[in-house]
Protein backbone atom coordinates (compact mmCIF):
# COMPACT_ATOMS: atom_id res chain seq x y z
CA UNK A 1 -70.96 47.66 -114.03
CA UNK A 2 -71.58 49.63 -117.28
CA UNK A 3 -67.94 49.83 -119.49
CA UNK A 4 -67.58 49.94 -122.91
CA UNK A 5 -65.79 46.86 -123.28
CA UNK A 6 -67.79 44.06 -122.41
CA UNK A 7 -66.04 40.74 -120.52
CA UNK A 8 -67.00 38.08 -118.37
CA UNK A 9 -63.92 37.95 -115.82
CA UNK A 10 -64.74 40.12 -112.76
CA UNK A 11 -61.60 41.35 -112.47
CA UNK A 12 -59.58 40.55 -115.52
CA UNK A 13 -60.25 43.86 -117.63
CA UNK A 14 -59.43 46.18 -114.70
CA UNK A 15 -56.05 44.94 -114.25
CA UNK A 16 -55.88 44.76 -118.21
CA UNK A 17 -56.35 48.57 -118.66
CA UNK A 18 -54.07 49.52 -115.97
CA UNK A 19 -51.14 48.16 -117.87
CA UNK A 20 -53.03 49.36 -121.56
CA UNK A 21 -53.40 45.73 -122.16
CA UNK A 22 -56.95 43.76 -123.00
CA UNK A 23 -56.24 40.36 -124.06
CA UNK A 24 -59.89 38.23 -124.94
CA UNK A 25 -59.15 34.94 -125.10
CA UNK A 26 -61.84 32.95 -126.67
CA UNK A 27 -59.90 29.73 -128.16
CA UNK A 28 -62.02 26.79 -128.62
CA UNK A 29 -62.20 23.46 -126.55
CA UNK A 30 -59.16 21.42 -126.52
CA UNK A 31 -57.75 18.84 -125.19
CA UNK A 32 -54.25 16.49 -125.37
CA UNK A 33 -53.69 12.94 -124.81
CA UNK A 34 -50.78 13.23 -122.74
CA UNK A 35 -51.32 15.98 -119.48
CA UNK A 36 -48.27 17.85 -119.25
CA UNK A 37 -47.24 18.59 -115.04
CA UNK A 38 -48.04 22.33 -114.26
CA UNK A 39 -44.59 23.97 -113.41
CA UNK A 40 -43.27 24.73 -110.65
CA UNK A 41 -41.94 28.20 -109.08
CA UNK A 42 -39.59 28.84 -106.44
CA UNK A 43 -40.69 29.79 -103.04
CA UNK A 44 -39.55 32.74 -102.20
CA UNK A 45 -37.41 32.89 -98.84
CA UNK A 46 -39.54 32.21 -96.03
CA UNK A 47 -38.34 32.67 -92.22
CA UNK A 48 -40.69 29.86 -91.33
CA UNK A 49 -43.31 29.37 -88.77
CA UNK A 50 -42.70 31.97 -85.90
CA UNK A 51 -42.56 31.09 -82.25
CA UNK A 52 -45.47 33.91 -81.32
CA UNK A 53 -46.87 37.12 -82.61
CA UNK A 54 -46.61 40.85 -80.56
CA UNK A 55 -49.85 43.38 -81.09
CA UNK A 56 -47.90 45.13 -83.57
CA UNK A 57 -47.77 41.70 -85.44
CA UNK A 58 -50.22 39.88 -87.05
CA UNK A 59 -51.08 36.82 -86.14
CA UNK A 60 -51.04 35.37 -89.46
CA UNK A 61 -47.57 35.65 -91.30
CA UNK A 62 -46.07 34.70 -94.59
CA UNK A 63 -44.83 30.89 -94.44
CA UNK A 64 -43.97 30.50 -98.51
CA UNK A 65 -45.33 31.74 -102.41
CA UNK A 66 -45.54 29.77 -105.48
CA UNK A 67 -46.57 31.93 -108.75
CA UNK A 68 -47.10 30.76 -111.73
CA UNK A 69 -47.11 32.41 -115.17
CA UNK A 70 -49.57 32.70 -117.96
CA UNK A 71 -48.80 29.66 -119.99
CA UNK A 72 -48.88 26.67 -117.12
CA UNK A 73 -50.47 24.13 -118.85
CA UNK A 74 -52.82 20.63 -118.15
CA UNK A 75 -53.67 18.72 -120.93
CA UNK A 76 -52.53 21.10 -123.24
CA UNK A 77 -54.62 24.00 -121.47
CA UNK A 78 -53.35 27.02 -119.91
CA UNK A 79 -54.58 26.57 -116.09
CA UNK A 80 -56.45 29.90 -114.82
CA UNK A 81 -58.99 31.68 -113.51
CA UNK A 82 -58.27 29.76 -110.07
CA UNK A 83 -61.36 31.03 -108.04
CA UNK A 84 -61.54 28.20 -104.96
CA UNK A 85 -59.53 26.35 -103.27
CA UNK A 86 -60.49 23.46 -100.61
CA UNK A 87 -58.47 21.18 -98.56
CA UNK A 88 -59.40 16.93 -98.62
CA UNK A 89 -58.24 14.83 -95.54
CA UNK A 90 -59.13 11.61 -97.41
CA UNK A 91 -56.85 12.08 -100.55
CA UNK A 92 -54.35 14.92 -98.82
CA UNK A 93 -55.53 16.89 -102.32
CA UNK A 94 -57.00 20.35 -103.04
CA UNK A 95 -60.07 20.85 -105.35
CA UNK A 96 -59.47 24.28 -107.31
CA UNK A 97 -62.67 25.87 -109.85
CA UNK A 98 -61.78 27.77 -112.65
CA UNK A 99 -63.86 30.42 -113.61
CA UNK A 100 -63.05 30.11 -117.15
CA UNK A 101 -66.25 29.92 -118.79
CA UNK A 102 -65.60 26.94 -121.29
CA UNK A 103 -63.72 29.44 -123.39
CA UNK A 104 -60.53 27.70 -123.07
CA UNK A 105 -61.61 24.15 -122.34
CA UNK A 106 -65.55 23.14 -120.54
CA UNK A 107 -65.88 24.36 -116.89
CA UNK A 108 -64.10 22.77 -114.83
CA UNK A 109 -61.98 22.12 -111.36
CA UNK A 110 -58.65 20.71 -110.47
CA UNK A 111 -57.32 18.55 -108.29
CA UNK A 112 -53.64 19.38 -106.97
CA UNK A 113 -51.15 18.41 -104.47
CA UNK A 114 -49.51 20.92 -102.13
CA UNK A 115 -46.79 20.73 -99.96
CA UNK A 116 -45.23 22.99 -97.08
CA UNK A 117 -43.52 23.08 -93.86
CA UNK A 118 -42.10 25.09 -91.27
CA UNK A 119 -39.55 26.03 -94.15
CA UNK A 120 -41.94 27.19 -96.18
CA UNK A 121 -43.77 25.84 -99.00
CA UNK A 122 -42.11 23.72 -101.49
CA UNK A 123 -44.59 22.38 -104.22
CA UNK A 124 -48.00 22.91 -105.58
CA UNK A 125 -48.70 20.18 -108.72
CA UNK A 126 -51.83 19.52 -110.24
CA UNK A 127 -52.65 15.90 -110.68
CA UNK A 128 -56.24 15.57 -112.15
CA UNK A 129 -58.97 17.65 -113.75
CA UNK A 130 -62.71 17.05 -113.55
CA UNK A 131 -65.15 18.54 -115.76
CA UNK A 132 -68.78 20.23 -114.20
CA UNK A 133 -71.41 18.29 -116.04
CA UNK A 134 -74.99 19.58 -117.05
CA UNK A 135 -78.25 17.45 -116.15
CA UNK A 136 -77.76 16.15 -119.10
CA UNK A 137 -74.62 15.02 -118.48
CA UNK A 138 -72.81 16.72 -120.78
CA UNK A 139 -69.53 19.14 -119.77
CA UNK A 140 -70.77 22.37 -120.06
CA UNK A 141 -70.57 24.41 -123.88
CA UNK A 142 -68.84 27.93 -124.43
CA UNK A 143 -71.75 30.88 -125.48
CA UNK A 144 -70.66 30.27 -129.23
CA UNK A 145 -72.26 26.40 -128.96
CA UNK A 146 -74.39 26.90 -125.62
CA UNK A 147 -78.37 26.50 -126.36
CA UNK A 148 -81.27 29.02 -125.53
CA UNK A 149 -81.92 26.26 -122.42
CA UNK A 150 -78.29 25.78 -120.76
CA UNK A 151 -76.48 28.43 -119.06
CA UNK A 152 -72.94 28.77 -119.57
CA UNK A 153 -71.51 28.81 -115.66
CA UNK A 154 -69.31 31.44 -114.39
CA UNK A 155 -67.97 29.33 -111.27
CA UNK A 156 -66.47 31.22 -108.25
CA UNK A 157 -66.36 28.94 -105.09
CA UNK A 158 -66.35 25.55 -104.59
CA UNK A 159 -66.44 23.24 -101.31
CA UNK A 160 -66.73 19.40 -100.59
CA UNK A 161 -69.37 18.64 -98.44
CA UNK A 162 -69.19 16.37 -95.72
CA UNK A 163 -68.17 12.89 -96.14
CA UNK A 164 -66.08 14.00 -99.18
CA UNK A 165 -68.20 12.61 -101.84
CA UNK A 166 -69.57 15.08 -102.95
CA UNK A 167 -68.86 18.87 -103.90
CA UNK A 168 -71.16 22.15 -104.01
CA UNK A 169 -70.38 24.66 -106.37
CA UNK A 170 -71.60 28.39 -107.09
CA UNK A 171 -72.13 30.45 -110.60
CA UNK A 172 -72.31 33.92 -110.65
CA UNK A 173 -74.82 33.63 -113.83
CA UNK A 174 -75.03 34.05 -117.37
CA UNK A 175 -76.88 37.45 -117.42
CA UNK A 176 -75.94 38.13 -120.89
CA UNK A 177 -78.34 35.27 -121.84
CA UNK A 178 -80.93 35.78 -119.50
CA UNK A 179 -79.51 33.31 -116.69
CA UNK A 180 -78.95 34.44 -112.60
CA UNK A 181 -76.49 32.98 -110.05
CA UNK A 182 -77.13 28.92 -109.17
CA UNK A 183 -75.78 26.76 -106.27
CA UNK A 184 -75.42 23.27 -107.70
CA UNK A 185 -74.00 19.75 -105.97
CA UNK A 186 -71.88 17.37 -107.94
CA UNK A 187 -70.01 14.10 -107.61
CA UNK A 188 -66.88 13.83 -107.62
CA UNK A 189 -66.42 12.76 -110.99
CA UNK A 190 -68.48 16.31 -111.72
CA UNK A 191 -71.65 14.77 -112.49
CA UNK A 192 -74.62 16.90 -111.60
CA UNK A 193 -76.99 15.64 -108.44
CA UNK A 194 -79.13 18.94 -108.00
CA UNK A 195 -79.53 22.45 -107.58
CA UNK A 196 -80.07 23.69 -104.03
CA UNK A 197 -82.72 26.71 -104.17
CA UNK A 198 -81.53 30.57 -103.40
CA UNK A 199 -83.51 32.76 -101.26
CA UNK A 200 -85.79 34.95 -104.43
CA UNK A 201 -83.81 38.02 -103.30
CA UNK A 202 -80.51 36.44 -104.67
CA UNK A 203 -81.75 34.81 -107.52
CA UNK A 204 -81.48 37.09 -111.10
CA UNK A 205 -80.82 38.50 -113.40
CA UNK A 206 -81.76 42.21 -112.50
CA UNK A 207 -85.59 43.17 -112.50
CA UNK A 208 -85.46 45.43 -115.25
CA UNK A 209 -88.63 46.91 -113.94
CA UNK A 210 -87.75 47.79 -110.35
CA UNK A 211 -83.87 48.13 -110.55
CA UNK A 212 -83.77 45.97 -107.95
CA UNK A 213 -81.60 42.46 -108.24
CA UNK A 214 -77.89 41.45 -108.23
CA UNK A 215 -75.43 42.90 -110.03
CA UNK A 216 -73.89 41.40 -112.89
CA UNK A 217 -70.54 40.02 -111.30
CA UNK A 218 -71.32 40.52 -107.92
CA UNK A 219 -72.80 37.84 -107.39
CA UNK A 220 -72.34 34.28 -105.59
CA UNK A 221 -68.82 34.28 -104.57
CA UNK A 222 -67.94 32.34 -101.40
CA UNK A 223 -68.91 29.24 -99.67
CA UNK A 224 -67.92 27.85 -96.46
CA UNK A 225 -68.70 24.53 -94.27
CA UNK A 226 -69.46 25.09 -90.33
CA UNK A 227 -67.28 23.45 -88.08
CA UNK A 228 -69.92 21.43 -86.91
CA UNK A 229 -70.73 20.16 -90.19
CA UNK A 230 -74.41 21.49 -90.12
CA UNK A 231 -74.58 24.26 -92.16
CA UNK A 232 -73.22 25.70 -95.26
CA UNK A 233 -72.80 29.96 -95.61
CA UNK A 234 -73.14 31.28 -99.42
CA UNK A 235 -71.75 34.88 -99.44
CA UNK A 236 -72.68 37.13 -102.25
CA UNK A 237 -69.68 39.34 -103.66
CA UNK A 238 -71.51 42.80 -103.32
CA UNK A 239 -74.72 44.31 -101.84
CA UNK A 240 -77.95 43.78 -104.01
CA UNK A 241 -79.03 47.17 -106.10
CA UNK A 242 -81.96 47.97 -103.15
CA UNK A 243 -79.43 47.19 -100.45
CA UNK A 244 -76.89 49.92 -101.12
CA UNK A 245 -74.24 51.08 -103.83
CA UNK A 246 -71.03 49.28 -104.10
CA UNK A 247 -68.00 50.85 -102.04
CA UNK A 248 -66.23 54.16 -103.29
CA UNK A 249 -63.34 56.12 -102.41
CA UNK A 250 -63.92 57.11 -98.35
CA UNK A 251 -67.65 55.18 -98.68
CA UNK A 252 -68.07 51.74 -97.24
CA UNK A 253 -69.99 49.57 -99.49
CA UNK A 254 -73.70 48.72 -99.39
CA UNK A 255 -74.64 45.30 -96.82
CA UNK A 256 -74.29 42.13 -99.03
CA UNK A 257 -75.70 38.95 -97.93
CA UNK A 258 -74.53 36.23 -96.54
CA UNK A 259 -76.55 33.34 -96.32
CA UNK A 260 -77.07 29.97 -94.13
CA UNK A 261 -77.96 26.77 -95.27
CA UNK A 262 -78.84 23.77 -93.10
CA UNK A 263 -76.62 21.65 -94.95
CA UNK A 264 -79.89 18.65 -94.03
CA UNK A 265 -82.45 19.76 -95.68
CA UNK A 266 -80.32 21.97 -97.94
CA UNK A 267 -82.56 25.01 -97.22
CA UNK A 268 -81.78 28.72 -96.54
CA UNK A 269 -82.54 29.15 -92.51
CA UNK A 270 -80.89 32.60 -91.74
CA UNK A 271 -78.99 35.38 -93.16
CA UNK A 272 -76.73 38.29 -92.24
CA UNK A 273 -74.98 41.35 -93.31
CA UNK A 274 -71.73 42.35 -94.14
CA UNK A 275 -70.67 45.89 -94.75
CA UNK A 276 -67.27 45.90 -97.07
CA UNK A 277 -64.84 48.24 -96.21
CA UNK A 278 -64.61 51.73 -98.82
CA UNK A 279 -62.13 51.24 -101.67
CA UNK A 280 -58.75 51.90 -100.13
CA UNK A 281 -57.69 54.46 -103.44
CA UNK A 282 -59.30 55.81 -106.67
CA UNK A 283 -58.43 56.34 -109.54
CA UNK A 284 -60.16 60.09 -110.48
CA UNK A 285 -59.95 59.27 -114.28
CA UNK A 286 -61.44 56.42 -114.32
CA UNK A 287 -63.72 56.03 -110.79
CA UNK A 288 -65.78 53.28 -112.32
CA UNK A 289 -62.73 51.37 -113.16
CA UNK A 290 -62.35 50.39 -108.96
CA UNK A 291 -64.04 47.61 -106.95
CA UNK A 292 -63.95 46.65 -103.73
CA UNK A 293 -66.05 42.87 -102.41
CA UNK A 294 -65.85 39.82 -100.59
CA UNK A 295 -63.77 37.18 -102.86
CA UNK A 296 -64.46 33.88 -99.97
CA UNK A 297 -65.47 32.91 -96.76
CA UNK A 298 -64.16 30.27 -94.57
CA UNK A 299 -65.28 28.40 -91.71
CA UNK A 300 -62.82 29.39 -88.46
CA UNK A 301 -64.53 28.16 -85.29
CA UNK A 302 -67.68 27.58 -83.34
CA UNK A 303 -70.15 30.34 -85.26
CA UNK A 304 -67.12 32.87 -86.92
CA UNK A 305 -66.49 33.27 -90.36
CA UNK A 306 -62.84 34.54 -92.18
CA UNK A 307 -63.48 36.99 -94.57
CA UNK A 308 -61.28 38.21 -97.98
CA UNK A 309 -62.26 41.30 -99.06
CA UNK A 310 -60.40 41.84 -102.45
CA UNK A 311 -60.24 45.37 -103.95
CA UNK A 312 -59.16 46.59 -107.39
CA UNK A 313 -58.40 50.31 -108.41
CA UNK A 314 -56.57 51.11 -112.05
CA UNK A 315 -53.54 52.14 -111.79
CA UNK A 316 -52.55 50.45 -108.28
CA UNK A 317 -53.75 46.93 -108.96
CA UNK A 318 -55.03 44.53 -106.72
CA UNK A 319 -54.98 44.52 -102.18
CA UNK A 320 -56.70 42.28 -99.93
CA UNK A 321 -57.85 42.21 -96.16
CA UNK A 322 -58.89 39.44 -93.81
CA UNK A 323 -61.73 40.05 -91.20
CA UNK A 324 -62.87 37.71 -88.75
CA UNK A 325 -66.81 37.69 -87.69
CA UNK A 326 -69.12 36.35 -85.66
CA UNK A 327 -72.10 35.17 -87.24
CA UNK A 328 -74.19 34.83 -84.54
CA UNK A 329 -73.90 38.33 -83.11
CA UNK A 330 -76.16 40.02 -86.59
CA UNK A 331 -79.70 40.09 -87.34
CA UNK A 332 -81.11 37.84 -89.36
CA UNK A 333 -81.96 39.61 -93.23
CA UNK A 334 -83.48 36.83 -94.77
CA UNK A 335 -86.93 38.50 -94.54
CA UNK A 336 -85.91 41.73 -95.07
CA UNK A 337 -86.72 42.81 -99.10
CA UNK A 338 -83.98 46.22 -98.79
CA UNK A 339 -81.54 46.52 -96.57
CA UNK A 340 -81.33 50.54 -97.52
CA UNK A 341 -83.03 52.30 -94.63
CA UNK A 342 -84.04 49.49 -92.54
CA UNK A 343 -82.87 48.11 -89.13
CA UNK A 344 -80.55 45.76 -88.57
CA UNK A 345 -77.59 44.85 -86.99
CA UNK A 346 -74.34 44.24 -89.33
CA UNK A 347 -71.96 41.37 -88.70
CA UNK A 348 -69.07 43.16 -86.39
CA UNK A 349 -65.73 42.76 -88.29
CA UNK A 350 -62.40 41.97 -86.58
CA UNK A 351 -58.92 42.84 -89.26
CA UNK A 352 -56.74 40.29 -88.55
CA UNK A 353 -54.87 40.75 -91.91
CA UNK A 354 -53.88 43.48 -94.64
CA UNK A 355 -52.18 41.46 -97.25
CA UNK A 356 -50.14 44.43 -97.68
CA UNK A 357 -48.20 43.46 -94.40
CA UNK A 358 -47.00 40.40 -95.60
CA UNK A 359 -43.66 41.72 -97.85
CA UNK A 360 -45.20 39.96 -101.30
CA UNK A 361 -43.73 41.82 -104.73
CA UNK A 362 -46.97 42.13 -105.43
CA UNK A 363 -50.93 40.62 -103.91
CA UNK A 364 -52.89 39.61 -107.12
CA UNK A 365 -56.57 38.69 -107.55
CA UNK A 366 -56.88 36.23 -104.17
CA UNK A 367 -60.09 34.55 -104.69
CA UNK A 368 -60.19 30.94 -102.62
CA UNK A 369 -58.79 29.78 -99.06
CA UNK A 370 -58.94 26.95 -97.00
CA UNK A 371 -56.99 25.22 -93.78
CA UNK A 372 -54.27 22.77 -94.72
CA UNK A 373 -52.69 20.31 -92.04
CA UNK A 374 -51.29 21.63 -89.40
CA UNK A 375 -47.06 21.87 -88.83
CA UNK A 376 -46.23 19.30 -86.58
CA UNK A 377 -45.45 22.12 -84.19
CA UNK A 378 -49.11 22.06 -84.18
CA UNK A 379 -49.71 25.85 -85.99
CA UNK A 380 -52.60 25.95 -88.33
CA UNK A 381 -51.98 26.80 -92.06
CA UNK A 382 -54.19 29.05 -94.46
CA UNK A 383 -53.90 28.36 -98.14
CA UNK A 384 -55.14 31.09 -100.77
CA UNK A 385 -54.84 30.98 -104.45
CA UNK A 386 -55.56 34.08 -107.28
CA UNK A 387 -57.70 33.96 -110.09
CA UNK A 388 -55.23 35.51 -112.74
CA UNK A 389 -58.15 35.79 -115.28
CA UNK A 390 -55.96 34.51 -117.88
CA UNK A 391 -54.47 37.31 -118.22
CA UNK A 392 -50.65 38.04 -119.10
CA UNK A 393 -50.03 40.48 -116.52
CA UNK A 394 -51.38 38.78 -113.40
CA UNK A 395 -49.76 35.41 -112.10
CA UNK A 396 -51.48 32.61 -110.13
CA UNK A 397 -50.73 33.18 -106.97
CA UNK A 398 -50.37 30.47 -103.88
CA UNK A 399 -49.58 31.85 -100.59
CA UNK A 400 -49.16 29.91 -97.22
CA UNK A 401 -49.76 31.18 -93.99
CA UNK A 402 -48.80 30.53 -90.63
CA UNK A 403 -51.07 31.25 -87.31
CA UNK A 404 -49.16 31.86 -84.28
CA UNK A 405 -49.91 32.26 -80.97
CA UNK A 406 -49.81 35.23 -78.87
CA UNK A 407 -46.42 35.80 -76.96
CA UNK A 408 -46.89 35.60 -73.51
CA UNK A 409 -47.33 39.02 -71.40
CA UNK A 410 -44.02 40.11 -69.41
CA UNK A 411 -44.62 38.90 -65.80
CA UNK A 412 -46.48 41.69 -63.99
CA UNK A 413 -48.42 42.80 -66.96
CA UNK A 414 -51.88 42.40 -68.56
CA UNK A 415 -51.23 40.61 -71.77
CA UNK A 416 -53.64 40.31 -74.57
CA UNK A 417 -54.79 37.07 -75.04
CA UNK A 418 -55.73 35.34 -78.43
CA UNK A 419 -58.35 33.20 -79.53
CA UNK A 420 -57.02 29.50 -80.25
């Protein structure tokens, strides 16, 4: 996207102008001997986990919010740019990336506790940070220090694979300095094992002689882990320039790609398409200043995939929807070089959430989301978190969500069933 201005945070300088605020923050690495708790923020009231949802319900409903401001610190560094979010049985912990890239401290994820029940949710603490490593072994310079050789990552999702020891982590690139997206796999003390190899259509930076490429930005955004433990989908933000333009006011967006990995051999086996939805406002002053893409994907069942699709427009700020799809219903695109003009068959998408629904002051920049543990009324739990882009006027945002059931039909009647 060509602006005047130029920053690295996708979203960061859109929500900046709306307010007539652009705040670059580009203090060096530091660090403190002493890690000081990240605060804590009131949940706001919750009615708690609901016995069953109507149709004119969704099925997904507020269970409790934590926000937290600007200056939450770890180790004497403001805690932002949230991007993932991804739940660990073994430890009862969540790993969060930050897409902060090493301007305010080396690249690097969290570790944090979270806690909720059918009152709503109480506490989200970090414990522990990690820092992403080169092959070097090194943490990972700013673009003041970084050399001609080492990209300086932009990550943007971030899962554990199976067995827990291990994580795999997406960049969105370093276009500025020649480098495209990258899909690496690190131990858990975020030391670097290897880079798993992208299909050549996804790999960058643009082709400056065919226009053809990813966007800068729009890149590798999501990643999600099958339910059957066999194969890992990488979702790309927004379509690639020869698949389509991005979404506009009453125009859905050009197909992006999402792409599946047998998680054995750790190569690309299929691909689909996924058509986001038009931006749902514009802003006629400023039309470029207004995005709409997918922000994560999330394993939900035997071959479906949750979807965020997170939009910004000046002057209205940030909304979010959740589809549902089924991945094995759309043709496979991994052969196909454009998806402009040729045939295929789109992934069908299923709304089972506007954000807007859910009563929240406001819906900032939701980028990760993951199950939790259940309630022990047995309803399953979604956790999302925002990527404020360390910026003063967004928040980090946790939300908590509770899945209920469909109520049962009045006797006599064809009720709608849901899926459990």
């Amino acid at each position: 996207m060509k602006i005047n201005i130029q920053i690295h945070y996708s979203f960061g300088l859109f929500k900046a102008l709306s307010l007539s605020v652009l705040v670059l923050l580009v203090a060096g690495c530091k660090t403190s001997p002493e890690p000081a708790q990240a605060p804590l923020s009131p949940s706001i009231p919750s009615p708690g986990a609901a016995a069953c949802h109507t149709p004119d319900r969704p099925a997904l409903q507020l269970l409790g919010e934590q926000r937290w401001p600007l200056d939450t610190l770890w180790a004497g560094t403001q805690v932002g740019g949230l991007s993932s979010i991804d739940y660990r049985p073994a430890d009862d912990s969540y790993y969060l990336v930050s897409d902060d890239r090493s301007a305010k401290d080396s690249a690097r994820w969290y570790r944090a506790r979270i806690r909720y029940d059918a009152s709503g949710l109480q506490q989200v603490s970090i414990v522990e940070q990690q820092y992403l490593r080169t092959p070097a072994g090194a943490p990972y310079p700013s673009s003041r220090t970084a050399t001609a050789d080492t990209p300086v990552p932009d990550p943007e999702a971030l899962r554990l694979l199976p067995g827990g020891r291990s994580v795999v982590w997406s960049s969105e690139g370093d276009f500025a300095r020649g480098f495209g997206p990258s899909l690496q796999q690190a131990g858990l003390d975020g030391s670097w094992q290897h880079t798993w190899p992208l299909p050549a259509l996804l790999q960058g930076p643009l082709q400056p002689e065919t226009g053809r490429g990813p966007r800068n930005n729009m890149t590798l955004e999501g990643i999600a882990i099958s339910e059957d433990q066999r194969s890992l989908w990488l979702s790309m933000e927004g379509a690639l320039r020869q698949d389509g333009p991005l979404p506009r006011r009453g125009q859905i967006g050009g197909p992006l790609r999402i792409t599946q990995y047998d998680l054995a051999s750790q190569q690309p086996i299929r691909q689909i398409a996924y058509i986001p939805d038009a931006l749902p406002k514009d802003n006629l002053l400023l039309p470029l200043i207004a995005i709409n893409g997918v922000s994560e994907i999330l394993a939900d069942g035997p071959d479906h995939l949750l979807v965020l699709e997170r939009a910004y427009v000046l002057g209205a700020g940030f909304s979010a929807r959740l589809y549902r799809i089924n991945t094995q219903e759309a043709s496979d695109t991994l052969a196909i070089d454009a998806l402009h003009g040729a045939a295929y068959t789109p992934a069908h998408k299923e709304l089972l959430l506007d954000f807007a629904q859910l009563g929240l002051r406001t819906v900032d920049n939701l980028e990760g989301m993951t199950w939790g543990p259940r309630l022990a009324s047995g309803e399953r739990v979604l956790l999302l978190v925002s990527d404020n882009n360390f910026n003063p006027a967004q928040v980090t945002q946790f939300l908590a969500l509770v899945e209920t059931p469909a109520c049962a039909a009045p006797a006599g009647n064809a009720g709608q069933s849901h899926r459990n």
